[in-house]
N, C-alpha and C. Protein backbone atom coordinates (compact mmCIF):
# COMPACT_ATOMS: atom_id res chain seq x y z
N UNK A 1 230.01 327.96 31.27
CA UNK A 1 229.44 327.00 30.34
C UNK A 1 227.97 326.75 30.66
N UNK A 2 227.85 326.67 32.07
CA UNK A 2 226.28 325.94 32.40
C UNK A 2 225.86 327.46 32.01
N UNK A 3 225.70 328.79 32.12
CA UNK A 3 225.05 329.98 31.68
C UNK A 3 224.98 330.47 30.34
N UNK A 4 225.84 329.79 29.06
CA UNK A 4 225.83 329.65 27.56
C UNK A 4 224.86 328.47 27.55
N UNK A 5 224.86 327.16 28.09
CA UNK A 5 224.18 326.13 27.63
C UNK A 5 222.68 326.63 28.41
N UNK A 6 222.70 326.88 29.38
CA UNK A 6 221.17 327.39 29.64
C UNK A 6 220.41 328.63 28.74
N UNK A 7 221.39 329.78 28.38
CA UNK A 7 220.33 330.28 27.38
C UNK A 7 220.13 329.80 26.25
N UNK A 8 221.06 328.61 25.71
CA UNK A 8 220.81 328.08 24.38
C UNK A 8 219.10 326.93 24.78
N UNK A 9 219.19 326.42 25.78
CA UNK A 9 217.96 325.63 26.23
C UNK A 9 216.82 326.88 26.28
N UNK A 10 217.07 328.14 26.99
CA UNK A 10 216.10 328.87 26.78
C UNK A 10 215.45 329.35 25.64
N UNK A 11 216.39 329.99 24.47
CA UNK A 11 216.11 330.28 23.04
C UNK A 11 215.30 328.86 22.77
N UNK A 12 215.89 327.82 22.90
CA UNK A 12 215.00 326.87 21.83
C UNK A 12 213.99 326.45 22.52
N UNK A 13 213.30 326.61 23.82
CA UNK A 13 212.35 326.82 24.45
C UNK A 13 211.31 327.87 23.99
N UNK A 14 211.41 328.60 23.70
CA UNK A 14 211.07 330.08 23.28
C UNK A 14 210.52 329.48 22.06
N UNK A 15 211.61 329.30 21.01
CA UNK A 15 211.14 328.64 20.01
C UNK A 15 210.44 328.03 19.20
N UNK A 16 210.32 326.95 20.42
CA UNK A 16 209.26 325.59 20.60
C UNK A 16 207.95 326.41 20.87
N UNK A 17 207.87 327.20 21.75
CA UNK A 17 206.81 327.86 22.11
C UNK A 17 206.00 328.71 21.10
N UNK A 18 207.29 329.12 20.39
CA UNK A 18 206.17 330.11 19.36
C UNK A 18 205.82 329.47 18.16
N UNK A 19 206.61 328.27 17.95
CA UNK A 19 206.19 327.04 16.94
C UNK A 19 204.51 326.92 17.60
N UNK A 20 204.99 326.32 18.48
CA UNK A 20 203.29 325.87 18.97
C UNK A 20 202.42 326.60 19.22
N UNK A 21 202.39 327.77 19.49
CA UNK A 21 201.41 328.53 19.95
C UNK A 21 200.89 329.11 18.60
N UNK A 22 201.66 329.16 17.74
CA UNK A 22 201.60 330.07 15.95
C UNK A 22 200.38 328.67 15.80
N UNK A 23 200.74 327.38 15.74
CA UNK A 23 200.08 326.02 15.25
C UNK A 23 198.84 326.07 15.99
N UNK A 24 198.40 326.24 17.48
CA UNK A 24 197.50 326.29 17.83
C UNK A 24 196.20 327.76 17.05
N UNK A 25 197.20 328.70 17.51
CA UNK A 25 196.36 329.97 16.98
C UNK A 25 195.35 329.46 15.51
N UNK A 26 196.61 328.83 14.27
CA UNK A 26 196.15 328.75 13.42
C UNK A 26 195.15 327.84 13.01
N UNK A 27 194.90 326.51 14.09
CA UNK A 27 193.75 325.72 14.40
C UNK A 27 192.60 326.49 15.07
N UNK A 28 192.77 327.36 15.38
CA UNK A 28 191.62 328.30 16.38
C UNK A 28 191.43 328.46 17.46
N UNK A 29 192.58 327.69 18.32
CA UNK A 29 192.87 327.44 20.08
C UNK A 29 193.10 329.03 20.37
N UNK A 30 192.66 329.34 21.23
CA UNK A 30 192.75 330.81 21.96
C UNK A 30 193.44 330.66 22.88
N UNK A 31 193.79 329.74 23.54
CA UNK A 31 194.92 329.32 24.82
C UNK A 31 195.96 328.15 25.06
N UNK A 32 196.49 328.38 25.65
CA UNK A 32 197.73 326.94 25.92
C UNK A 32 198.02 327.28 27.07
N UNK A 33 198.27 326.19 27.65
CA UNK A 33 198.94 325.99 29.25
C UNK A 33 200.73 325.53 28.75
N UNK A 34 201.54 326.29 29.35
CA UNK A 34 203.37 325.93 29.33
C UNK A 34 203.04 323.97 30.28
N UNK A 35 203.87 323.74 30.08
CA UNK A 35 204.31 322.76 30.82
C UNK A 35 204.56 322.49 32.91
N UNK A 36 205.45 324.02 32.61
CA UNK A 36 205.46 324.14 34.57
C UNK A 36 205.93 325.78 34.37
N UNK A 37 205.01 326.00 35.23
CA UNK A 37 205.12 327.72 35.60
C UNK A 37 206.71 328.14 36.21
N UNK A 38 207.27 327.45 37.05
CA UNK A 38 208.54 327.88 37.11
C UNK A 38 209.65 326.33 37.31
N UNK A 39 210.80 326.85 37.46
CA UNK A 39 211.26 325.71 37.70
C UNK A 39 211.54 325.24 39.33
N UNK A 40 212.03 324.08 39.23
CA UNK A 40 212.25 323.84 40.98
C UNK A 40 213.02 324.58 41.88
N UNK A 41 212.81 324.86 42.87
CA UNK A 41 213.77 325.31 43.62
C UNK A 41 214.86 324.39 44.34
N UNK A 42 216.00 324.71 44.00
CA UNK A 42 217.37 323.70 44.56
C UNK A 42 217.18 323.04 45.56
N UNK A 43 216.98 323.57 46.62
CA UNK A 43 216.85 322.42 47.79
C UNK A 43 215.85 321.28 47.44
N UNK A 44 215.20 321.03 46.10
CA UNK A 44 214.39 319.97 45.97
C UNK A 44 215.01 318.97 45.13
N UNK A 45 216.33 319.37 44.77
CA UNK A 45 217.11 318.62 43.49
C UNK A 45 218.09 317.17 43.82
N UNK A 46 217.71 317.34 45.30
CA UNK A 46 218.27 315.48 45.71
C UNK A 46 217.12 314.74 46.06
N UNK A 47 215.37 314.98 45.93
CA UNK A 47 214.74 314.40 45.72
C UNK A 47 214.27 314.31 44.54
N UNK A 48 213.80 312.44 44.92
CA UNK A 48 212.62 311.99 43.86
C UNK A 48 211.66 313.25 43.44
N UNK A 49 211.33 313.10 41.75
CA UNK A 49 211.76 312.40 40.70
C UNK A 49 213.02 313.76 40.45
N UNK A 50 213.48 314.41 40.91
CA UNK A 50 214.66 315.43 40.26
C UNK A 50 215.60 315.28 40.41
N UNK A 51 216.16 314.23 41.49
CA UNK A 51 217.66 313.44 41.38
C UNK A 51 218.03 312.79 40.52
N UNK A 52 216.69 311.99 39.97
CA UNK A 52 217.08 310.50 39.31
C UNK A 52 216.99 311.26 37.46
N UNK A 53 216.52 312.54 37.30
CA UNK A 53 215.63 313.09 36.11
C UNK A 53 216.07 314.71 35.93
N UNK A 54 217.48 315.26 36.31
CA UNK A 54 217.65 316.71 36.43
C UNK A 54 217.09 317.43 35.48
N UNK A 55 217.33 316.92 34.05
CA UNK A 55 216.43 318.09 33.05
C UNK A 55 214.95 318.05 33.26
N UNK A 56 214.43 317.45 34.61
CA UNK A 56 213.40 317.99 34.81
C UNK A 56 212.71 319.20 35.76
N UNK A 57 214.40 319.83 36.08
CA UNK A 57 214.39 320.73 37.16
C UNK A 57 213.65 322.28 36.77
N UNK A 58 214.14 322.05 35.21
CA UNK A 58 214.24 323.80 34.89
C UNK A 58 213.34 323.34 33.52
N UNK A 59 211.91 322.88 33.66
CA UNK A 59 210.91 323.06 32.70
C UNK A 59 210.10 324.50 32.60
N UNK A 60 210.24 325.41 33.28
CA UNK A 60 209.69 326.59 34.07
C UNK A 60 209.30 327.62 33.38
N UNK A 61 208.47 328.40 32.97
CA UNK A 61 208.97 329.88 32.13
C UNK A 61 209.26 330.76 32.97
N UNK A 62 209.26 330.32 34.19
CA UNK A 62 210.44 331.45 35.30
C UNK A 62 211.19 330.59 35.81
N UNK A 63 212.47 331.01 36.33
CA UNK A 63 213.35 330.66 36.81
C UNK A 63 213.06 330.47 38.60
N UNK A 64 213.97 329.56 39.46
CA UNK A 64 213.11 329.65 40.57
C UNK A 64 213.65 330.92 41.08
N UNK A 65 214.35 331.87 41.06
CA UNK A 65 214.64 332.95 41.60
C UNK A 65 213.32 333.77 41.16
N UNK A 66 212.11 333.47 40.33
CA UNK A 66 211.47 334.37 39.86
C UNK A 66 211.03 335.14 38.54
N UNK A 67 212.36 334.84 38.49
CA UNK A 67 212.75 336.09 37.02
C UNK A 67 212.24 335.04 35.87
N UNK A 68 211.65 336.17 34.68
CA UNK A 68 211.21 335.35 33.46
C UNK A 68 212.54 334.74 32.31
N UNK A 69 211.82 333.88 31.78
CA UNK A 69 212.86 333.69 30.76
C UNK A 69 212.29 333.62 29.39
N UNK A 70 212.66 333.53 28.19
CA UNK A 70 212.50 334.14 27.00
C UNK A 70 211.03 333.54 26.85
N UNK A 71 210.45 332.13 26.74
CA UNK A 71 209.17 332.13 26.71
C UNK A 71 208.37 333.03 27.29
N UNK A 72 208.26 333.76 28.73
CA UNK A 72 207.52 334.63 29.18
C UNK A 72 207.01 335.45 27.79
N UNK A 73 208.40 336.02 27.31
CA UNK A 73 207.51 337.24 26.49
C UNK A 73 206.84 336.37 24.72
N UNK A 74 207.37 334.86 24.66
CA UNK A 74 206.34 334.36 23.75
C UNK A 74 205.17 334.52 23.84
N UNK A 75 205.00 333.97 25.31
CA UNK A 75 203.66 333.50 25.67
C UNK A 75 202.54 334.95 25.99
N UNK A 76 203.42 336.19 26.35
CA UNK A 76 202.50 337.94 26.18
C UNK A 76 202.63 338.73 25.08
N UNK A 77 202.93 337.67 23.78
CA UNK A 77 202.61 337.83 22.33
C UNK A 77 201.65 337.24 22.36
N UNK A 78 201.20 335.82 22.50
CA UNK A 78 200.22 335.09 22.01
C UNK A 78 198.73 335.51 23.02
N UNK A 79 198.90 336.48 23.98
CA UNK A 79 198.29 337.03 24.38
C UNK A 79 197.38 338.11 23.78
N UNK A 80 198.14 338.65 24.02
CA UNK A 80 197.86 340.34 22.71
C UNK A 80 197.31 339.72 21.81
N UNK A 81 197.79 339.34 20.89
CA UNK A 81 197.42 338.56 19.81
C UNK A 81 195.71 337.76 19.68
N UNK A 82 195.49 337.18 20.96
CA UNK A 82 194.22 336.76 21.63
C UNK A 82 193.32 337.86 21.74
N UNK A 83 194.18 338.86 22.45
CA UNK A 83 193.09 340.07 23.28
C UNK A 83 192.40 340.97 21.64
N UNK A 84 193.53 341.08 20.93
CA UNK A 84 193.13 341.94 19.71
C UNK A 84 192.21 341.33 18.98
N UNK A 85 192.14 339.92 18.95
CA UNK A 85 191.43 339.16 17.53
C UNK A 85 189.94 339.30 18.74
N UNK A 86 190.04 339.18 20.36
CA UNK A 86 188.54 339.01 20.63
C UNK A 86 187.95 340.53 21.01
N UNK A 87 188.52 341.47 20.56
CA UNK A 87 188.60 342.96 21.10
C UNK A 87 187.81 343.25 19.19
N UNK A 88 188.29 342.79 18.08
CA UNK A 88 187.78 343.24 16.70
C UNK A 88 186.03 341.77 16.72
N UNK A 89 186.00 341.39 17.57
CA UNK A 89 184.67 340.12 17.58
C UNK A 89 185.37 339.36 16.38
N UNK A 90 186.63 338.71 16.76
CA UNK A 90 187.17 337.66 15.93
C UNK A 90 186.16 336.23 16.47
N UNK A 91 185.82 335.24 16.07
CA UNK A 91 185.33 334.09 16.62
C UNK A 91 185.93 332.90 16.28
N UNK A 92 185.34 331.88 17.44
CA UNK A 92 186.31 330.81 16.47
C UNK A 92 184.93 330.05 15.66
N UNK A 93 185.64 329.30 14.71
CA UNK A 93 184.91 328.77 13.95
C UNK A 93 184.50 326.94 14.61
N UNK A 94 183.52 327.30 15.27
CA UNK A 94 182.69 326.10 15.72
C UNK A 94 182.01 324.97 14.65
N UNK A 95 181.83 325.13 12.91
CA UNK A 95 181.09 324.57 12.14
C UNK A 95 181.11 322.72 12.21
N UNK A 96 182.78 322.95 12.28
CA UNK A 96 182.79 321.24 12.63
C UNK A 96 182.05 320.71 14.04
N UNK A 97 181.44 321.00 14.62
CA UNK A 97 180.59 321.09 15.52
C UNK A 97 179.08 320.69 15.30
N UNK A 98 178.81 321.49 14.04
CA UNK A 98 177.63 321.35 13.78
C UNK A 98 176.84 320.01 14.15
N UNK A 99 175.89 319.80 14.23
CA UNK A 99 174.54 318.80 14.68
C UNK A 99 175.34 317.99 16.15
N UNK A 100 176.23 318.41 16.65
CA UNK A 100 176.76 317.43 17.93
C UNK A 100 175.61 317.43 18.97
N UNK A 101 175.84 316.63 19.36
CA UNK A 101 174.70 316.45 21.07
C UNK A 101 175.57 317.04 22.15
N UNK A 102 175.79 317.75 22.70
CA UNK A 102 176.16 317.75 23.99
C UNK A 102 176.42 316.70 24.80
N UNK A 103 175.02 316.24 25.37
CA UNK A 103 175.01 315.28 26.25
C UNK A 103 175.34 313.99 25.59
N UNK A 104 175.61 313.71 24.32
CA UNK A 104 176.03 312.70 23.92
C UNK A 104 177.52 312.46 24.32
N UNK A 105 178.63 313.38 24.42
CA UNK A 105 179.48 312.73 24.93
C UNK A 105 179.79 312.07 26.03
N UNK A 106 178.87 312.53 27.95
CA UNK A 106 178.66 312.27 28.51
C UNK A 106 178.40 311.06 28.96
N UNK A 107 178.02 310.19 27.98
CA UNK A 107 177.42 308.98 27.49
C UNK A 107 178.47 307.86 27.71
N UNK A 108 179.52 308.37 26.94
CA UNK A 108 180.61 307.47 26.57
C UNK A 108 181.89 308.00 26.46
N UNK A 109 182.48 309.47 27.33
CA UNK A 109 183.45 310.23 27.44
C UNK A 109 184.86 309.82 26.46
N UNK A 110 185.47 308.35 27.15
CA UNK A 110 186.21 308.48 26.20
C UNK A 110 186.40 308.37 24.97
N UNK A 111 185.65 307.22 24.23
CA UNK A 111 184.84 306.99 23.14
C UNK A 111 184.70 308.55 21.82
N UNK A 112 183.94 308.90 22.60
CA UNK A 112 183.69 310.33 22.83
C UNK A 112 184.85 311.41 21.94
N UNK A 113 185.53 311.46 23.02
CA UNK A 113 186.52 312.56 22.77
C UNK A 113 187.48 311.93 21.61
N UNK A 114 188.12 310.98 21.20
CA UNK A 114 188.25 310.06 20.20
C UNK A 114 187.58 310.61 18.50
N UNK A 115 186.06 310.11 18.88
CA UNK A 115 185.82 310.58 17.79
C UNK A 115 185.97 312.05 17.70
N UNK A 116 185.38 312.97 18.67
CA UNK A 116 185.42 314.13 18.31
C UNK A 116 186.57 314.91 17.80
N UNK A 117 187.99 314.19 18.25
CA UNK A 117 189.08 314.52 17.55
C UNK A 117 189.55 314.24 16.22
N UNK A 118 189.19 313.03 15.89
CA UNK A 118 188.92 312.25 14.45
C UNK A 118 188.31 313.37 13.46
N UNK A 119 186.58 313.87 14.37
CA UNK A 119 186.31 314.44 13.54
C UNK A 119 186.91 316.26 13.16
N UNK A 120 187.32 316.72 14.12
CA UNK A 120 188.09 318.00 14.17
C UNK A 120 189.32 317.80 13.16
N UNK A 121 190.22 316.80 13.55
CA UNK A 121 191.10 316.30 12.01
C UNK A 121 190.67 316.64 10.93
N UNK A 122 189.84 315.81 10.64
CA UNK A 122 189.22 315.57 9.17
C UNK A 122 189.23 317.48 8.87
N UNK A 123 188.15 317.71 9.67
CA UNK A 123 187.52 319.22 9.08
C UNK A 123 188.97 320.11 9.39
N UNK A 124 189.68 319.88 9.92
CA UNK A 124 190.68 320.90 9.50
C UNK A 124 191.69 320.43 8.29
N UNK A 125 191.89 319.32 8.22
CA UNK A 125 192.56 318.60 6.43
C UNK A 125 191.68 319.42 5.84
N UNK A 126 190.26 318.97 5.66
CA UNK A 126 189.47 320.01 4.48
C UNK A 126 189.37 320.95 4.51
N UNK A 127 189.68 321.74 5.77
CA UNK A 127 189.62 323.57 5.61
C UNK A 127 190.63 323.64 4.55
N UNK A 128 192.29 323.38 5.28
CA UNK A 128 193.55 323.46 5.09
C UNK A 128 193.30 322.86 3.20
N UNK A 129 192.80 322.35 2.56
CA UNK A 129 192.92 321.73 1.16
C UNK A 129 192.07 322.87 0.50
């Protein structure tokens, strides 16, 4: 049972992954970081926080023995996928960018990053319309 219910957690892991990574690509993100590179190794599973929190043992795209699990080969699609679009001089589209200061965010960081997301919103609603 626990080896049916773990590849069903893996598939929809996988899933999730290529949901998001398809969503990023199509905003213009060239990268994503997974959550945790592998999962815990057992002897850590009667400590804090993985006693009190087990589905936080196996967030991993490897298993702790090593071995990959189905996200691995999401995530060396969205690769390829990267390498080919910057291999043809694909770019991303910086325009919502236009007239920014640099050093203006510096200023007021969080403030800052706030608007600059506000404004990245907006200009992707109006690409997307």
């Amino acid at each position: 049972l626990e080896r049916v219910c773990s590849g069903e957690i893996e598939a929809a892991a996988a899933s999730y992954y290529e949901r998001a990574l398809h969503l990023l690509k199509r905003a213009g993100m060239w990268g994503a970081f997974a959550w945790c590179y592998s999962d815990y190794q057992p002897h850590l599973f009667d400590q804090p926080p993985l006693k009190e929190n087990p589905h936080e043992r196996s967030f991993g795209l490897f298993k702790s023995d090593g071995s990959p699990k189905k996200a691995v080969g999401v995530f060396q699609e969205f690769a390829k996928g990267v390498k080919e679009a910057a291999d043809t001089g694909a770019a991303w589209d910086l325009s919502w960018l236009q007239g920014e200061d640099p050093d203006r965010f510096y200023q007021k960081p969080l403030l800052e990053i706030k608007r600059l997301y506000r404004k990245y919103k907006e200009w992707l609603a109006d690409r997307d319309n």
